[in-house]
N, C-alpha and C. Protein backbone atom coordinates (compact mmCIF):
# COMPACT_ATOMS: atom_id res chain seq x y z
N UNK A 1 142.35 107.46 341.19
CA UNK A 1 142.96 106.28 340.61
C UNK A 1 144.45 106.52 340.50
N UNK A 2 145.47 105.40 340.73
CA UNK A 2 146.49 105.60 340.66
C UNK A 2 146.99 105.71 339.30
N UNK A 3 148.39 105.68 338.92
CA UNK A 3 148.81 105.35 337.61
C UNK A 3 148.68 104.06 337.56
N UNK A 4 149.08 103.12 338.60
CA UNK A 4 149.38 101.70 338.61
C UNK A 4 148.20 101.01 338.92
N UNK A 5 148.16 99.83 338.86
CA UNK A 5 146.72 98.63 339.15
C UNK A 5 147.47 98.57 340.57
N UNK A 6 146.31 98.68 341.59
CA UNK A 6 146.52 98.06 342.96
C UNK A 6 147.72 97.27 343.19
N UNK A 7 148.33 96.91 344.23
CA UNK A 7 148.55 95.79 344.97
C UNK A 7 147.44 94.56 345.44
N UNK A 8 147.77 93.41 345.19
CA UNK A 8 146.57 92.31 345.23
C UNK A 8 147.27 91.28 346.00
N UNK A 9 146.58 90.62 346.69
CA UNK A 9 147.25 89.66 347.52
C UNK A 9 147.23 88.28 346.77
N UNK A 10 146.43 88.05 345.36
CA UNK A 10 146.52 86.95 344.98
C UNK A 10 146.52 86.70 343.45
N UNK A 11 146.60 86.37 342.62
CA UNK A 11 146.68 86.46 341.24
C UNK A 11 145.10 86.78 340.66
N UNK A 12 144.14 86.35 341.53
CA UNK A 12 142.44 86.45 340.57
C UNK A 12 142.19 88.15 341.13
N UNK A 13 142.33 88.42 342.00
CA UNK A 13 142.39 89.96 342.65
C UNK A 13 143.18 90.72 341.87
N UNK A 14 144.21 90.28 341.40
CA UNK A 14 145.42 91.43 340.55
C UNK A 14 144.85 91.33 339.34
N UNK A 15 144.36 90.22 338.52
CA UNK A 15 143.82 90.38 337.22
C UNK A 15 142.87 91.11 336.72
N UNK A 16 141.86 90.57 338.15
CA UNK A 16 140.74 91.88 338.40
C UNK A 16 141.20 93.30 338.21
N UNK A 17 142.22 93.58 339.24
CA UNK A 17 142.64 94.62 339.81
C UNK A 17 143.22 95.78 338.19
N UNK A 18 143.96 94.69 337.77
CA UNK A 18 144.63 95.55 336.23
C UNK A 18 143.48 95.68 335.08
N UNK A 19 142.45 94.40 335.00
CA UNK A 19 141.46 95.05 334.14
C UNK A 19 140.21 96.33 334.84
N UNK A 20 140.09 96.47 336.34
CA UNK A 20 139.54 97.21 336.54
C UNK A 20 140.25 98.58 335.96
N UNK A 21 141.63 99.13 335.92
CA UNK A 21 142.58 99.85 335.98
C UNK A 21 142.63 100.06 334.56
N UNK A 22 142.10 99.62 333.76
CA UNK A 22 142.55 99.32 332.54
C UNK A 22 140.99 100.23 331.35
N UNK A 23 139.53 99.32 332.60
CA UNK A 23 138.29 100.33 332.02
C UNK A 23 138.36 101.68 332.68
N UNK A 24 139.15 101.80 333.60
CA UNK A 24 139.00 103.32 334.53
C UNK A 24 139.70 104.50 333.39
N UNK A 25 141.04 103.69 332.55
CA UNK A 25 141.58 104.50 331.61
C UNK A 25 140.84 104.64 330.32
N UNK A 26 139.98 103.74 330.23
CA UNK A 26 138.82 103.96 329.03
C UNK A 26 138.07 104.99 329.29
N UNK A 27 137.42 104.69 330.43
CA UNK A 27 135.95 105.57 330.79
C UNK A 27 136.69 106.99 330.88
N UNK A 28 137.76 107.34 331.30
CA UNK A 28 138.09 108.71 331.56
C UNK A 28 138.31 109.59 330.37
N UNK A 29 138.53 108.72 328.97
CA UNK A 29 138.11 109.49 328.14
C UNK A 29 137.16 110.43 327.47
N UNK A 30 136.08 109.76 328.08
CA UNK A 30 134.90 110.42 327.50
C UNK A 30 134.83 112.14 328.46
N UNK A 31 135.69 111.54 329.70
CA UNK A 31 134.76 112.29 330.75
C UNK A 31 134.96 114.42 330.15
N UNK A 32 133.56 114.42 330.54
CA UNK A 32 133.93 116.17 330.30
C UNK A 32 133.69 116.41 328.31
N UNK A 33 133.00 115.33 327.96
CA UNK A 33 132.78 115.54 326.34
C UNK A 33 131.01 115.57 326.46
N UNK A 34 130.76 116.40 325.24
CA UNK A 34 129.39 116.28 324.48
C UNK A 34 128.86 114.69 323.99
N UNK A 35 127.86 114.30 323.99
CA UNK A 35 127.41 113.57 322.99
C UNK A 35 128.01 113.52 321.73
N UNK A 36 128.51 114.26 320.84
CA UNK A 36 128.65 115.21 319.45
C UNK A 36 130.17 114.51 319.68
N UNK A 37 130.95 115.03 320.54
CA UNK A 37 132.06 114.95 320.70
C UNK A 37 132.26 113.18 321.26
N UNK A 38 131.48 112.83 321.59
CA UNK A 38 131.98 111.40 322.24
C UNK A 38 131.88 110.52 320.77
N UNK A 39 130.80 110.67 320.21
CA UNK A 39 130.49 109.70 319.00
C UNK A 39 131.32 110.66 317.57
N UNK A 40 131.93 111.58 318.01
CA UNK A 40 132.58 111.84 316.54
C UNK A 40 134.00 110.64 316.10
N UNK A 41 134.00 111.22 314.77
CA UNK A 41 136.04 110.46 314.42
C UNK A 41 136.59 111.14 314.03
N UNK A 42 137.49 111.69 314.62
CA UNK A 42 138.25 112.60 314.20
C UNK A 42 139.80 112.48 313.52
N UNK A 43 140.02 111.19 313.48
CA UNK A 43 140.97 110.78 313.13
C UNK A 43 140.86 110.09 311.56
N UNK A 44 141.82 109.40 311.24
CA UNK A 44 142.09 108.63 309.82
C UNK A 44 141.05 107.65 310.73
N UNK A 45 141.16 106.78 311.19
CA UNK A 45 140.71 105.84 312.09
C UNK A 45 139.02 105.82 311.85
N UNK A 46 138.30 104.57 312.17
CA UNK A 46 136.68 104.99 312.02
C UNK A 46 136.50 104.80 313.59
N UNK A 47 137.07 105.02 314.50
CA UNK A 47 136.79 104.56 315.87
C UNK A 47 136.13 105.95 316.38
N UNK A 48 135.25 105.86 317.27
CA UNK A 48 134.69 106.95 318.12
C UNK A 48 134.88 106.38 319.58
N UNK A 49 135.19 107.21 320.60
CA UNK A 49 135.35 107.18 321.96
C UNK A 49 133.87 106.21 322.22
N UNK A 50 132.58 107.25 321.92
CA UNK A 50 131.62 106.27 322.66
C UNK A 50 131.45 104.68 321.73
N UNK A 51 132.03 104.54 320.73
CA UNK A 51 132.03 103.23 320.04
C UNK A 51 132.88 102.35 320.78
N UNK A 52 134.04 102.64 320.99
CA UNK A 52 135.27 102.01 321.82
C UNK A 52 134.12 101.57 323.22
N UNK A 53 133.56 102.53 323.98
CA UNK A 53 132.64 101.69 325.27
C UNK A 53 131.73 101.19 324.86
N UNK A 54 131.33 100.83 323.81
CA UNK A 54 130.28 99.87 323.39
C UNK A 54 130.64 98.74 323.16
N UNK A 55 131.86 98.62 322.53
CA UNK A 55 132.61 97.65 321.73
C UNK A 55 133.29 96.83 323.34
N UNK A 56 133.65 97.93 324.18
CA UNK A 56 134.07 97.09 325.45
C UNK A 56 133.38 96.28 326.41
N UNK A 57 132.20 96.44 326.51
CA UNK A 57 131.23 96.07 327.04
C UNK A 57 130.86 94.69 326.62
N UNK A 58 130.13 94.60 325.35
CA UNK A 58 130.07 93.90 324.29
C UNK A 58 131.35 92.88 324.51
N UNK A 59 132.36 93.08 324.45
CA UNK A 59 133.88 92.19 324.47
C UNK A 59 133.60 91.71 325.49
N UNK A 60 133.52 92.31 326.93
CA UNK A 60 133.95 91.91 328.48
C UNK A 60 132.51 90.90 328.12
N UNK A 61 131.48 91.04 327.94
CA UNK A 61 130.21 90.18 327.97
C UNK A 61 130.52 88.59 327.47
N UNK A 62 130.75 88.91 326.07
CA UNK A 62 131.41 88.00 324.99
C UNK A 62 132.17 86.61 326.04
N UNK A 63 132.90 87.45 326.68
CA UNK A 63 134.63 86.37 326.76
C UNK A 63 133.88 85.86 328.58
N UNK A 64 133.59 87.08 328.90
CA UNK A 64 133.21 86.27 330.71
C UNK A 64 131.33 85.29 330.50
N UNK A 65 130.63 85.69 330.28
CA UNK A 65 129.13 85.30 329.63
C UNK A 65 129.32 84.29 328.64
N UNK A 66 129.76 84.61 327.46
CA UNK A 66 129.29 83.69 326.53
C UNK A 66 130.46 83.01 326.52
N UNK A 67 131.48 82.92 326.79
CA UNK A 67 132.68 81.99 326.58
C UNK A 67 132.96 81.17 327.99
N UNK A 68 133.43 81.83 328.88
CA UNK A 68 133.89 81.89 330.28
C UNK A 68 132.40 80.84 331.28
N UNK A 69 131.51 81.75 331.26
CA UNK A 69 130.22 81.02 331.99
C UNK A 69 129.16 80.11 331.18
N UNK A 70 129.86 80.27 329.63
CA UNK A 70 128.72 79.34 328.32
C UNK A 70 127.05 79.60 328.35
N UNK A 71 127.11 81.03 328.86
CA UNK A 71 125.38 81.02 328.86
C UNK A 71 125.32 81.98 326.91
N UNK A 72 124.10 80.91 326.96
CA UNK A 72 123.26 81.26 325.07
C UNK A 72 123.11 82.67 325.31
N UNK A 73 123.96 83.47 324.39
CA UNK A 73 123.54 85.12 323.95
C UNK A 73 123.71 85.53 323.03
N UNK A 74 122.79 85.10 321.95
CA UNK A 74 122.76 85.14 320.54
C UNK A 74 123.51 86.66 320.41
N UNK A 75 124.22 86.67 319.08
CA UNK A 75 124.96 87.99 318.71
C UNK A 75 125.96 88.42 319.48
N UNK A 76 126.35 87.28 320.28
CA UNK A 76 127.88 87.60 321.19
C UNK A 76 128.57 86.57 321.05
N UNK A 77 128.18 85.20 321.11
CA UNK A 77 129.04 83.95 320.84
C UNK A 77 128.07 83.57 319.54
N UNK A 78 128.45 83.09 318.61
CA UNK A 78 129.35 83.68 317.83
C UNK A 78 129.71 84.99 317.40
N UNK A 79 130.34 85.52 316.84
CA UNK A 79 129.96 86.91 316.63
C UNK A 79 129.77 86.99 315.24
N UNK A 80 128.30 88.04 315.44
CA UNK A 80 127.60 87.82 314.33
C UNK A 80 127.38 89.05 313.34
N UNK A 81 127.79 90.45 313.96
CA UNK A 81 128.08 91.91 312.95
C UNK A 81 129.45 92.19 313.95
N UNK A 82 130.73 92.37 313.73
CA UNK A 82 131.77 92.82 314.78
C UNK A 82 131.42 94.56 314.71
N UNK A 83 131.22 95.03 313.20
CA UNK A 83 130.89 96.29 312.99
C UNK A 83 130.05 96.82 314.07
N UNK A 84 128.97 96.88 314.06
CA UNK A 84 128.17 96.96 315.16
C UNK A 84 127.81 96.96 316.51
N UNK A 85 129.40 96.22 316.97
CA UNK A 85 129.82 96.98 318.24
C UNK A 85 130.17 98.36 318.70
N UNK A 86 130.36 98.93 317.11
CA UNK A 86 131.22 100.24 317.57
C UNK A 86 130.39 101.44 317.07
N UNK A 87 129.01 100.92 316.17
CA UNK A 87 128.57 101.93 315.60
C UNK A 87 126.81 101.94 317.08
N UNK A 88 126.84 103.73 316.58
CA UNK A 88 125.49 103.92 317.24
C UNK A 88 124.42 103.40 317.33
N UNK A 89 123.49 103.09 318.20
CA UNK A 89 122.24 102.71 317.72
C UNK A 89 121.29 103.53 318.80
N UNK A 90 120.18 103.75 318.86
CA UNK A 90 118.93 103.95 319.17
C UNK A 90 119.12 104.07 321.22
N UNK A 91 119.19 104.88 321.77
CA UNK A 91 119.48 105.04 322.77
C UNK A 91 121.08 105.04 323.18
N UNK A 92 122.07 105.37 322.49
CA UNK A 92 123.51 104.59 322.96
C UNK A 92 123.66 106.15 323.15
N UNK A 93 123.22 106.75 324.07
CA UNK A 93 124.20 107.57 325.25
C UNK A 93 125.46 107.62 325.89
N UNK A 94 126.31 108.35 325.96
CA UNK A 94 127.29 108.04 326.79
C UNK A 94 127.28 107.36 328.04
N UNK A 95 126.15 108.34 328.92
CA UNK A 95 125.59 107.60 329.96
C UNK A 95 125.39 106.14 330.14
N UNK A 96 124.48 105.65 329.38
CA UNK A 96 123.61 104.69 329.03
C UNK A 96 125.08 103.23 328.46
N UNK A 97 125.78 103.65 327.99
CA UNK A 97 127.27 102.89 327.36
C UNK A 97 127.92 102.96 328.84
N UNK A 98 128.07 103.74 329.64
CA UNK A 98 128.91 103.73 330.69
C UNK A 98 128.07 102.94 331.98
N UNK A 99 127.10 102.86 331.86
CA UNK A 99 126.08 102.12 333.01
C UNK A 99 126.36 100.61 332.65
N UNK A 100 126.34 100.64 331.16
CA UNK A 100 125.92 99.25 330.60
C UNK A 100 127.37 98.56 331.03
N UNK A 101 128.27 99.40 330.59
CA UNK A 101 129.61 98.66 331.18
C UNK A 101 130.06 98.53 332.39
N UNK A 102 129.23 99.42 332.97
CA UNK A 102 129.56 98.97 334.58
C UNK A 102 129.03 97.82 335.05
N UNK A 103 127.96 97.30 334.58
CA UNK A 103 127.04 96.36 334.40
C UNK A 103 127.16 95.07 334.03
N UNK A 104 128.27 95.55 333.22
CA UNK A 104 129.14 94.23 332.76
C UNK A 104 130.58 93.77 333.55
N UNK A 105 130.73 94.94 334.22
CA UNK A 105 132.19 94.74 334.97
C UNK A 105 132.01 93.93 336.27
N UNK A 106 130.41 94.42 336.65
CA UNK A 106 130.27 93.93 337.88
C UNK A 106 129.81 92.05 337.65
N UNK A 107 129.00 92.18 336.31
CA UNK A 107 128.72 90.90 335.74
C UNK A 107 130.43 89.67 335.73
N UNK A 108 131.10 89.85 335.37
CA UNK A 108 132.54 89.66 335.46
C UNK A 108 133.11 89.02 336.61
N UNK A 109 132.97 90.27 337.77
CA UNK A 109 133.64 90.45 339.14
C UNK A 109 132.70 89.07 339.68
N UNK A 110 131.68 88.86 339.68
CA UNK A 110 130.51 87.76 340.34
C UNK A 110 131.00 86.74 339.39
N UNK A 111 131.20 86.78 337.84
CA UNK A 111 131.83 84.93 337.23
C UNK A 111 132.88 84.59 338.06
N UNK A 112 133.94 85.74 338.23
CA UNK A 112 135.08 85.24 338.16
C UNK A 112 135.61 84.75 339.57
N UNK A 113 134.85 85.51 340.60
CA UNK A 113 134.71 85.40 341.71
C UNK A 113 134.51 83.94 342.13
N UNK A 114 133.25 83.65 341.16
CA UNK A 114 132.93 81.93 341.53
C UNK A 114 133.35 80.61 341.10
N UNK A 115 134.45 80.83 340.33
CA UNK A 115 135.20 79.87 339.90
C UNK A 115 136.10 79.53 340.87
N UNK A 116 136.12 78.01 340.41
CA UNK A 116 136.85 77.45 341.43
C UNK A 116 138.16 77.49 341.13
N UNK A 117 138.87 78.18 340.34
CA UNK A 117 140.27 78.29 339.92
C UNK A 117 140.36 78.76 338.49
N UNK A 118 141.26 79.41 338.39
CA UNK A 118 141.63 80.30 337.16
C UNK A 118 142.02 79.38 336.13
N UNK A 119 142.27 78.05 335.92
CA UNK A 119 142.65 77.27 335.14
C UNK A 119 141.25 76.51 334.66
N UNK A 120 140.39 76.56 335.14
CA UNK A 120 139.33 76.38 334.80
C UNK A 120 138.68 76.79 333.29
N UNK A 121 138.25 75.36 331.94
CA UNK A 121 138.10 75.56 331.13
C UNK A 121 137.22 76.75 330.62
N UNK A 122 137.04 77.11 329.23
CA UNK A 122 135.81 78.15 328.98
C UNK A 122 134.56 76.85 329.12
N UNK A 123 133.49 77.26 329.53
CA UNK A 123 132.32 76.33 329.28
C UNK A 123 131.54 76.35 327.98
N UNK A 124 132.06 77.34 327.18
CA UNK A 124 131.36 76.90 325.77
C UNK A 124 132.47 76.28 324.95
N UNK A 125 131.65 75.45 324.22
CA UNK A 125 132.60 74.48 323.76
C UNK A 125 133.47 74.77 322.63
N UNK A 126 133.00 75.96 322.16
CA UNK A 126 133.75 76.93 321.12
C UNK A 126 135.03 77.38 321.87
N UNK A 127 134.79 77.70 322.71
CA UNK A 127 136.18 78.02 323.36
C UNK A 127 136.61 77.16 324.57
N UNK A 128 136.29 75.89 324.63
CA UNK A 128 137.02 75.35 325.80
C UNK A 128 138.64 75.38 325.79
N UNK A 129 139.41 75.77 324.60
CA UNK A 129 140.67 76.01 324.77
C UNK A 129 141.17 76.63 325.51
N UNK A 130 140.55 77.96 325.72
CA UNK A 130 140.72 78.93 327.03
C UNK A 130 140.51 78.54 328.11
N UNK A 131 141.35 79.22 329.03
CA UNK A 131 140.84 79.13 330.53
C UNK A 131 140.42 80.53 331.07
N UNK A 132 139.93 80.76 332.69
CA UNK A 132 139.73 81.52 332.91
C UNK A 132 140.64 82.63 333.02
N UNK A 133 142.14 82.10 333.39
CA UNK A 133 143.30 83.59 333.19
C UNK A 133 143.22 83.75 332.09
N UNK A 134 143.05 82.72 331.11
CA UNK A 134 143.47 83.22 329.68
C UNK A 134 142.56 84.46 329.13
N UNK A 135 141.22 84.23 329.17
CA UNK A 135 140.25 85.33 329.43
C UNK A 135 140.37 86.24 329.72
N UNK A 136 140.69 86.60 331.30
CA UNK A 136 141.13 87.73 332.12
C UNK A 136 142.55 88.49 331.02
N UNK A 137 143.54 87.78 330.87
CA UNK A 137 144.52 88.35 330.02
C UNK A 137 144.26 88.90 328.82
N UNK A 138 142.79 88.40 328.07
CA UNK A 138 142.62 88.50 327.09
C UNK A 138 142.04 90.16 327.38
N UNK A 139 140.93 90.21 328.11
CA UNK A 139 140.44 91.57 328.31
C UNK A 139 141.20 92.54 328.37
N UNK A 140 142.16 92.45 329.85
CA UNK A 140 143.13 92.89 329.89
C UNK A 140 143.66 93.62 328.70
N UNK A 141 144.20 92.96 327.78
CA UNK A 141 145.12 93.35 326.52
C UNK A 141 143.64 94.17 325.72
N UNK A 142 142.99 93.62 325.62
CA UNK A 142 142.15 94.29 324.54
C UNK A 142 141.56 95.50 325.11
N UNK A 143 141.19 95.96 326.43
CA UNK A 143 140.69 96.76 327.25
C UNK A 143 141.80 97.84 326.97
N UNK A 144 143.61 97.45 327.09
CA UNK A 144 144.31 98.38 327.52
C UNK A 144 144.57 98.88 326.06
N UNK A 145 144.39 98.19 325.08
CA UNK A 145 144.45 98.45 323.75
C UNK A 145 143.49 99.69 322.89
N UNK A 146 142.44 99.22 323.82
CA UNK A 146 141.18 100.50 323.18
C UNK A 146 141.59 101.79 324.18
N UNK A 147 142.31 101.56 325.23
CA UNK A 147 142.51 102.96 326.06
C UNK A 147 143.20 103.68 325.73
N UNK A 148 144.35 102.75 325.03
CA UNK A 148 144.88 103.86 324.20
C UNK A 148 144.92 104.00 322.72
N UNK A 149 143.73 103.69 322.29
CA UNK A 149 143.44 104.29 321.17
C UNK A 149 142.15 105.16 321.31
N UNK A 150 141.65 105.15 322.52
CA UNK A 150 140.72 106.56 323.45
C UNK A 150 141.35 107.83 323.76
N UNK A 151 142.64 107.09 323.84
CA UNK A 151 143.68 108.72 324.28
C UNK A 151 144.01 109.19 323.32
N UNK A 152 144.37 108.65 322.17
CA UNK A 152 145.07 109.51 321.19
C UNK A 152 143.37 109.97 320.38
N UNK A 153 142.41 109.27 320.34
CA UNK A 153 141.06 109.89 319.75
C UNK A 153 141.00 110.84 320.64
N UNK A 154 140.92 111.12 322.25
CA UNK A 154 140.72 112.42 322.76
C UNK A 154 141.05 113.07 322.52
N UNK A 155 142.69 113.11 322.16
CA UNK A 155 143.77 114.20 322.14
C UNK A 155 143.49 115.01 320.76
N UNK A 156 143.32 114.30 319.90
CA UNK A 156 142.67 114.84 318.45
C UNK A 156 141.44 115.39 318.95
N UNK A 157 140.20 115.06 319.84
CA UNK A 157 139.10 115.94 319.78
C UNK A 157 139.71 117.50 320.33
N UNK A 158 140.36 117.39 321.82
CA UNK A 158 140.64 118.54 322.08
C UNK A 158 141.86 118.92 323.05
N UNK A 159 142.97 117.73 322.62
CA UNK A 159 144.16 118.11 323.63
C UNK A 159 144.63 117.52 324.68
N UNK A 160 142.81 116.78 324.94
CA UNK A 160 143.42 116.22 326.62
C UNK A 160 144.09 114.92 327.16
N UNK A 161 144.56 114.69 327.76
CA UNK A 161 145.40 113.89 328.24
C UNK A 161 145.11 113.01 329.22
N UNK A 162 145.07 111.54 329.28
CA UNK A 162 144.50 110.98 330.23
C UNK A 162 144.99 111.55 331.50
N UNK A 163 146.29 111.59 332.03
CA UNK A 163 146.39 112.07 333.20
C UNK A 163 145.35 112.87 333.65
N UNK A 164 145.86 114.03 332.77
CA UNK A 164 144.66 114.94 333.46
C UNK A 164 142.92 114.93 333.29
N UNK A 165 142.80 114.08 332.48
CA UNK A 165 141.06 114.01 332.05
C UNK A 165 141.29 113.14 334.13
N UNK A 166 142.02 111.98 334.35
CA UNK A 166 141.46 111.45 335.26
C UNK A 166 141.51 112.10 336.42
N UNK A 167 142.57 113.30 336.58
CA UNK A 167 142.64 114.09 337.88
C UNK A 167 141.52 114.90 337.80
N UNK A 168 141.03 115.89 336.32
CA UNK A 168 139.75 116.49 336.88
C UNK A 168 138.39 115.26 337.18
N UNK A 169 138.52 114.40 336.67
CA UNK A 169 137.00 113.27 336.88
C UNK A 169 137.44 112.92 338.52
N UNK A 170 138.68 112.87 339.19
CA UNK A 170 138.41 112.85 340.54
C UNK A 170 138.04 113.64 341.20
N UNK A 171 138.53 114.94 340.71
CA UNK A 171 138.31 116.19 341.25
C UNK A 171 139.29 116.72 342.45
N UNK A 172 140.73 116.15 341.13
CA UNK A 172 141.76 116.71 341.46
C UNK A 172 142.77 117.85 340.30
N UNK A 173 142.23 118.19 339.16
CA UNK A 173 142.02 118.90 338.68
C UNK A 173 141.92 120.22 338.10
């Protein structure tokens, strides 16, 4: 991964392109941690690394699913515990948080793909104020927001530094 989001030939490709760029600096936090170590807090802060990919997932679902495409998913539109995005539950693996969000990224890449233009309202009527860039921008900001509050939670677990967490996860390192 570079430092920078791609080059894109069109504005829905570059939005893509910077929020893909944006979970790549999330996910690389975890990389190379324990269980123990992913869900600890080590900070003043109550945030945990694997809470932050729960909470992202959960968000990207929220704004492209329940806002963006208006499909019914109780406990995401409206939101109904925010707490509970970030705390553990009953299978929440690192693994299992990192599948789920891939899951959701790719969920995303197929809405956004099929819209007929980025100006295009939200379809739930809670948010028809939004459009679809507005969305995309929204992730964007909130995605790049938890990445770096992933980096400075890493750096408190043990030092590391996104740069280099992402050169060894390429296996450049």
């Amino acid at each position: 991964m570079s430092r920078f989001a791609p080059p894109a030939p069109d504005e829905r490709s570059a939005l893509l392109g910077f929020l893909q760029h944006q979970r790549a600096a999330l996910r690389f936090a975890v990389f190379g941690l324990t269980e123990k170590q992913a869900w600890s807090v080590p900070s003043a802060s109550e945030l945990s690394l694997a809470g932050l990919l729960k909470h992202a997932a959960v968000t990207e679902r929220r704004w492209v699913l329940a806002a963006l495409a208006g499909q019914e998913l109780p406990g995401l539109w409206p939101i109904t515990d925010p707490g509970a995005e970030f705390q553990r539950a009953e299978g929440d693996t690192v693994d299992a948080l990192l599948a789920n969000w891939e899951k959701a990224a790719a969920e995303t890449e197929e809405v956004v793909a099929a819209l007929p233009s980025l100006d295009v309202p939200c379809a739930n009527a809670q948010a028809a104020q939004w459009s679809a860039r507005w969305v995309l921008l929204h992730l964007i900001e909130e995605t790049a927001r938890h990445a770096g509050h992933a980096d400075v939670i890493r750096q408190s677990i043990d030092g590391a530094h996104s740069w280099e967490l992402m050169a060894k996860a390429e296996g450049d390192g």
